[in-house]
C-alpha atoms as a PDB file:
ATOM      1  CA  UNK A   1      67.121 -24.088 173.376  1.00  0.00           C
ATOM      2  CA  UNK A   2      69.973 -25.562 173.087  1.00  0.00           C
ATOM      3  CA  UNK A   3      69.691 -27.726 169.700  1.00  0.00           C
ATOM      4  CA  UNK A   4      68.870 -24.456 167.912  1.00  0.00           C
ATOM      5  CA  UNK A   5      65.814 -25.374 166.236  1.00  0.00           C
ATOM      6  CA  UNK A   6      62.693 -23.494 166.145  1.00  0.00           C
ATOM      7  CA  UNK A   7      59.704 -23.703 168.238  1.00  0.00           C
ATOM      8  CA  UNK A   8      56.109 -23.636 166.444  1.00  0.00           C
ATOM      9  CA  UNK A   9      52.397 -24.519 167.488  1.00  0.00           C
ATOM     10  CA  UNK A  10      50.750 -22.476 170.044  1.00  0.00           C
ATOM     11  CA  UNK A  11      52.080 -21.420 173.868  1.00  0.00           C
ATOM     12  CA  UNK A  12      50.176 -20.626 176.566  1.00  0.00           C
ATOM     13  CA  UNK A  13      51.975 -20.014 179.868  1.00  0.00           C
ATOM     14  CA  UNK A  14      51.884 -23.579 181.339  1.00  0.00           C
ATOM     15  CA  UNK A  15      51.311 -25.675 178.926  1.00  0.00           C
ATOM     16  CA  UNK A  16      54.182 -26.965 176.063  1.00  0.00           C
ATOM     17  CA  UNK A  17      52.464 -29.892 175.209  1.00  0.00           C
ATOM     18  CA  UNK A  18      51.336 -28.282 171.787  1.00  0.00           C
ATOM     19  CA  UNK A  19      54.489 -26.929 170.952  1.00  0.00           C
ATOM     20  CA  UNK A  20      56.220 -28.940 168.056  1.00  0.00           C
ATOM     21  CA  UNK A  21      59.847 -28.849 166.167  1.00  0.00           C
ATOM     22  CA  UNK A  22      58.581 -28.250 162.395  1.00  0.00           C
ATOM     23  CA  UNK A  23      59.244 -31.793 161.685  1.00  0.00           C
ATOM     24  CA  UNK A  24      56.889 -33.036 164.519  1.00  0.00           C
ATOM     25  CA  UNK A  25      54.789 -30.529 163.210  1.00  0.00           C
ATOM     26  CA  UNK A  26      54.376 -31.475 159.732  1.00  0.00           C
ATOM     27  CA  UNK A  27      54.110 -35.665 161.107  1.00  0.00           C
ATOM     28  CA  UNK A  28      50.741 -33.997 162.982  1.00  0.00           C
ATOM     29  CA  UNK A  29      49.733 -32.219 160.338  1.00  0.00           C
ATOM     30  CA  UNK A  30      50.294 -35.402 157.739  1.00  0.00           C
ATOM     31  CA  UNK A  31      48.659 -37.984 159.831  1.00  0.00           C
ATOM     32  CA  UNK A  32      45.670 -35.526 160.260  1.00  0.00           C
ATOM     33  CA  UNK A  33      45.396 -35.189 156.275  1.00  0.00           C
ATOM     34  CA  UNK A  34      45.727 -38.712 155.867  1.00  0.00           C
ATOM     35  CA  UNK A  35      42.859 -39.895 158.527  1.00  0.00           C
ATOM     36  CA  UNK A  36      40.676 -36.850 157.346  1.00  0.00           C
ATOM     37  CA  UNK A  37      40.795 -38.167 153.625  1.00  0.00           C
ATOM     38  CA  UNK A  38      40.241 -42.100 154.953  1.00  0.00           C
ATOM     39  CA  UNK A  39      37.493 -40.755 156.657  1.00  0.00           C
ATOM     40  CA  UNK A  40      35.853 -38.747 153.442  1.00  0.00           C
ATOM     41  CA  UNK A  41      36.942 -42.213 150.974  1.00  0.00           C
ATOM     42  CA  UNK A  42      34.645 -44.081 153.207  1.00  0.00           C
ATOM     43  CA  UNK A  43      31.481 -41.753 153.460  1.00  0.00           C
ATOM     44  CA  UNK A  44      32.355 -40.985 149.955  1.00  0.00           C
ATOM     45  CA  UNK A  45      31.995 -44.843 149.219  1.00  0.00           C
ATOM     46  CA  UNK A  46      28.921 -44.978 151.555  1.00  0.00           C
ATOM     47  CA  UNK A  47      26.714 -42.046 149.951  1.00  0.00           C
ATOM     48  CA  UNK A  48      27.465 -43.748 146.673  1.00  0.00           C
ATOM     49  CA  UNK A  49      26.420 -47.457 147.736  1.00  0.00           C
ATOM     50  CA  UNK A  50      23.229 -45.608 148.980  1.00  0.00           C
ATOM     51  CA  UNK A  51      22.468 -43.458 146.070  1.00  0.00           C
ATOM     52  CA  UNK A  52      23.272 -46.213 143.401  1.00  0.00           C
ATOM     53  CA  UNK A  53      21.654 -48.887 144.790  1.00  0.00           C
ATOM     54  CA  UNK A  54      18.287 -46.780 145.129  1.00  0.00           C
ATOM     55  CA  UNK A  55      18.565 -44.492 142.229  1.00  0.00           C
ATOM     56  CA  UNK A  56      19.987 -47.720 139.829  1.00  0.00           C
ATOM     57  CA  UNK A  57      17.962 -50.921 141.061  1.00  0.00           C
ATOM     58  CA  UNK A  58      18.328 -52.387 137.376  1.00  0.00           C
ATOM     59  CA  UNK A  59      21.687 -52.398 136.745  1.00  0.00           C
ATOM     60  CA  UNK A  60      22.359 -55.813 136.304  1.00  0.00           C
ATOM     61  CA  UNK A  61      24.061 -57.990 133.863  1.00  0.00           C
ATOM     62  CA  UNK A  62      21.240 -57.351 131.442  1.00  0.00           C
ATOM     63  CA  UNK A  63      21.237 -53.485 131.475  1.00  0.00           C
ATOM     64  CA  UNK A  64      24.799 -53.602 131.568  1.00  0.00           C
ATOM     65  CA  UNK A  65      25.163 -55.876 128.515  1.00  0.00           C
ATOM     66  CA  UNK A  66      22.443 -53.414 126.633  1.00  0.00           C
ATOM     67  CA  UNK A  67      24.542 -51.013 127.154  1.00  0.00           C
ATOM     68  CA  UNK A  68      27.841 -52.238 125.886  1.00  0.00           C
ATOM     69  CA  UNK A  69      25.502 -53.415 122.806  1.00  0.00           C
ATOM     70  CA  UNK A  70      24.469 -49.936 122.293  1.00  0.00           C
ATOM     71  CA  UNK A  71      27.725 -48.538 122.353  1.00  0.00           C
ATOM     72  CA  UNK A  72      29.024 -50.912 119.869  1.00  0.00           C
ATOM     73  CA  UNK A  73      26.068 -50.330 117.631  1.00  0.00           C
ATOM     74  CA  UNK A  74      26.662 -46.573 117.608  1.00  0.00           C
ATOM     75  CA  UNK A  75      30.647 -47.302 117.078  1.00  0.00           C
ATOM     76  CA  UNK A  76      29.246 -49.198 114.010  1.00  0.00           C
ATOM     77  CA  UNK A  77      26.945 -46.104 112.874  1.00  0.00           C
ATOM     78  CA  UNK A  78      29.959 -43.714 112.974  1.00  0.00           C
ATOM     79  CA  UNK A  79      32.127 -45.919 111.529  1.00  0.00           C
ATOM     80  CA  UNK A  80      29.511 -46.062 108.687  1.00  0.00           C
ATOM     81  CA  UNK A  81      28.772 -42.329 108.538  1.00  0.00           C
ATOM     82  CA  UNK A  82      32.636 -41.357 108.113  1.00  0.00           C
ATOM     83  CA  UNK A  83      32.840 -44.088 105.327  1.00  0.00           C
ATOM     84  CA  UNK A  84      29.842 -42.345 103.517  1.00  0.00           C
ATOM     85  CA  UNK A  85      31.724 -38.670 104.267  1.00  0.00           C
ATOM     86  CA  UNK A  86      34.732 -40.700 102.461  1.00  0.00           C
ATOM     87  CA  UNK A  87      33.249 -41.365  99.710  1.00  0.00           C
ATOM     88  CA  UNK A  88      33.385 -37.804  98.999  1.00  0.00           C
ATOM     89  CA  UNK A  89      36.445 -35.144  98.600  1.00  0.00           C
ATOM     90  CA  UNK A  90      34.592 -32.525  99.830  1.00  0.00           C
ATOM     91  CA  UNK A  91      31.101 -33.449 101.625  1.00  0.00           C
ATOM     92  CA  UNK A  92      28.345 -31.480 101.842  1.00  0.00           C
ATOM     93  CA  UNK A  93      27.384 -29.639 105.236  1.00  0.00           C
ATOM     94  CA  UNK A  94      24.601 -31.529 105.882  1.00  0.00           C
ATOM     95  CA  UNK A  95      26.690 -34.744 105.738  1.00  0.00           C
ATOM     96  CA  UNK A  96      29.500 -33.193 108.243  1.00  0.00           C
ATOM     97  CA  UNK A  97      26.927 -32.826 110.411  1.00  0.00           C
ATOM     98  CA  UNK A  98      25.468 -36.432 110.451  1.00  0.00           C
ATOM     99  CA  UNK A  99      28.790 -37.093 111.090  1.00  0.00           C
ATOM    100  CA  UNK A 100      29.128 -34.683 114.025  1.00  0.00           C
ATOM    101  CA  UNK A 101      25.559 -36.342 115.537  1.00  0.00           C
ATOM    102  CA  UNK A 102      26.567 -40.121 115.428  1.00  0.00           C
ATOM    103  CA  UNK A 103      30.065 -39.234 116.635  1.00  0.00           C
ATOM    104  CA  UNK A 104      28.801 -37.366 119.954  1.00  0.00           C
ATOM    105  CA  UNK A 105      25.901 -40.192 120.084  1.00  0.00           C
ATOM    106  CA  UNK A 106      28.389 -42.806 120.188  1.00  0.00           C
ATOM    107  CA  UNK A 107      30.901 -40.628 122.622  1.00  0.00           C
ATOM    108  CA  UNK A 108      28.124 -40.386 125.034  1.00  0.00           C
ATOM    109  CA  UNK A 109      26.867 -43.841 125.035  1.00  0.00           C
ATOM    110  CA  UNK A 110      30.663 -44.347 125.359  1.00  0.00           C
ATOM    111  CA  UNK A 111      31.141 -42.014 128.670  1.00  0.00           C
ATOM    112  CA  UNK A 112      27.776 -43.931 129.985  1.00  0.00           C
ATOM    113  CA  UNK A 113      29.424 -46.823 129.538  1.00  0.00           C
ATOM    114  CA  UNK A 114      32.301 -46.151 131.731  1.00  0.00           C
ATOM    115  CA  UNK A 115      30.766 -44.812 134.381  1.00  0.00           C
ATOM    116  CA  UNK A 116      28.937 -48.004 134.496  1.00  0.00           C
ATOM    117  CA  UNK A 117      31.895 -49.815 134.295  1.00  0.00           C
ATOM    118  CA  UNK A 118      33.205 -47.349 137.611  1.00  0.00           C
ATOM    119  CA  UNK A 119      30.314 -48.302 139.172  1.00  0.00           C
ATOM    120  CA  UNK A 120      30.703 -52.038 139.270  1.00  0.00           C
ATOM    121  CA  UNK A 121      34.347 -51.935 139.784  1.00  0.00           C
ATOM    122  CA  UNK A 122      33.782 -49.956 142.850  1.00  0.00           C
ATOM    123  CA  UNK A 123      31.015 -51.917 144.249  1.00  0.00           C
ATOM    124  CA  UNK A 124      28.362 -49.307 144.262  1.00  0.00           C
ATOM    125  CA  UNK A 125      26.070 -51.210 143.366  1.00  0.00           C
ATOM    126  CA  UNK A 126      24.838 -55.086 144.336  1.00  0.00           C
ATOM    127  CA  UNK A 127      24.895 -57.141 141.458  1.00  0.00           C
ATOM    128  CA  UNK A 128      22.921 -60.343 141.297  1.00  0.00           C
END
């Protein structure tokens, strides 16, 4: 060869139409990443469209505002549970664990939330 660069890919006597330079090799090898993740983002988007819009008929405006209601109403309930703990230098167990419960109510609602959020941004689901 007489630009001294290497030869990879497979060879069978005959046939040199699969043999690439690395560089050609990698380009092949790219554009075949790149169309095989297109092709998952779209049936990804698809199976979600499908299983949101049948698993998740009701979210609508409504739900979605009951939600965001909730999640401020449990905000407020921590809020007001680490005010109590305040109120003392060194609360008792039982009121570290109130504490603990409202927090992880409130970070769940939270999470829900989001996902909900995802969800509409994305347009899994059809909203009225």
């Amino acid at each position: 060869m007489g630009m001294g660069g290497k030869i990879i890919g497979e060879y069978a006597k005959g046939k040199v139409d699969k043999l690439l330079t690395p560089e050609a090799a990698e380009s092949t090898s790219r554009h075949r990443i790149m169309h095989f993740l297109e092709n998952m983002e779209a049936a990804v988007l698809e199976a979600n469209c499908e299983v949101m819009g049948r698993e998740l008929p009701n979210l609508d405006q409504t739900s979605f505002l009951r939600m965001a209601v909730r999640v401020a109403e449990l905000r407020a309930d921590y809020l007001r549970a680490g005010l109590k703990v305040a109120d003392h230098r060194h609360p008792n167990a039982s009121a570290i664990e109130e504490l603990a419960r409202v927090r992880r109510a409130y970070e769940e609602m939270q999470a829900v939330f989001e996902a909900a959020e995802r969800v509409i941004e994305r347009g899994y689901v059809k909203l009225g």
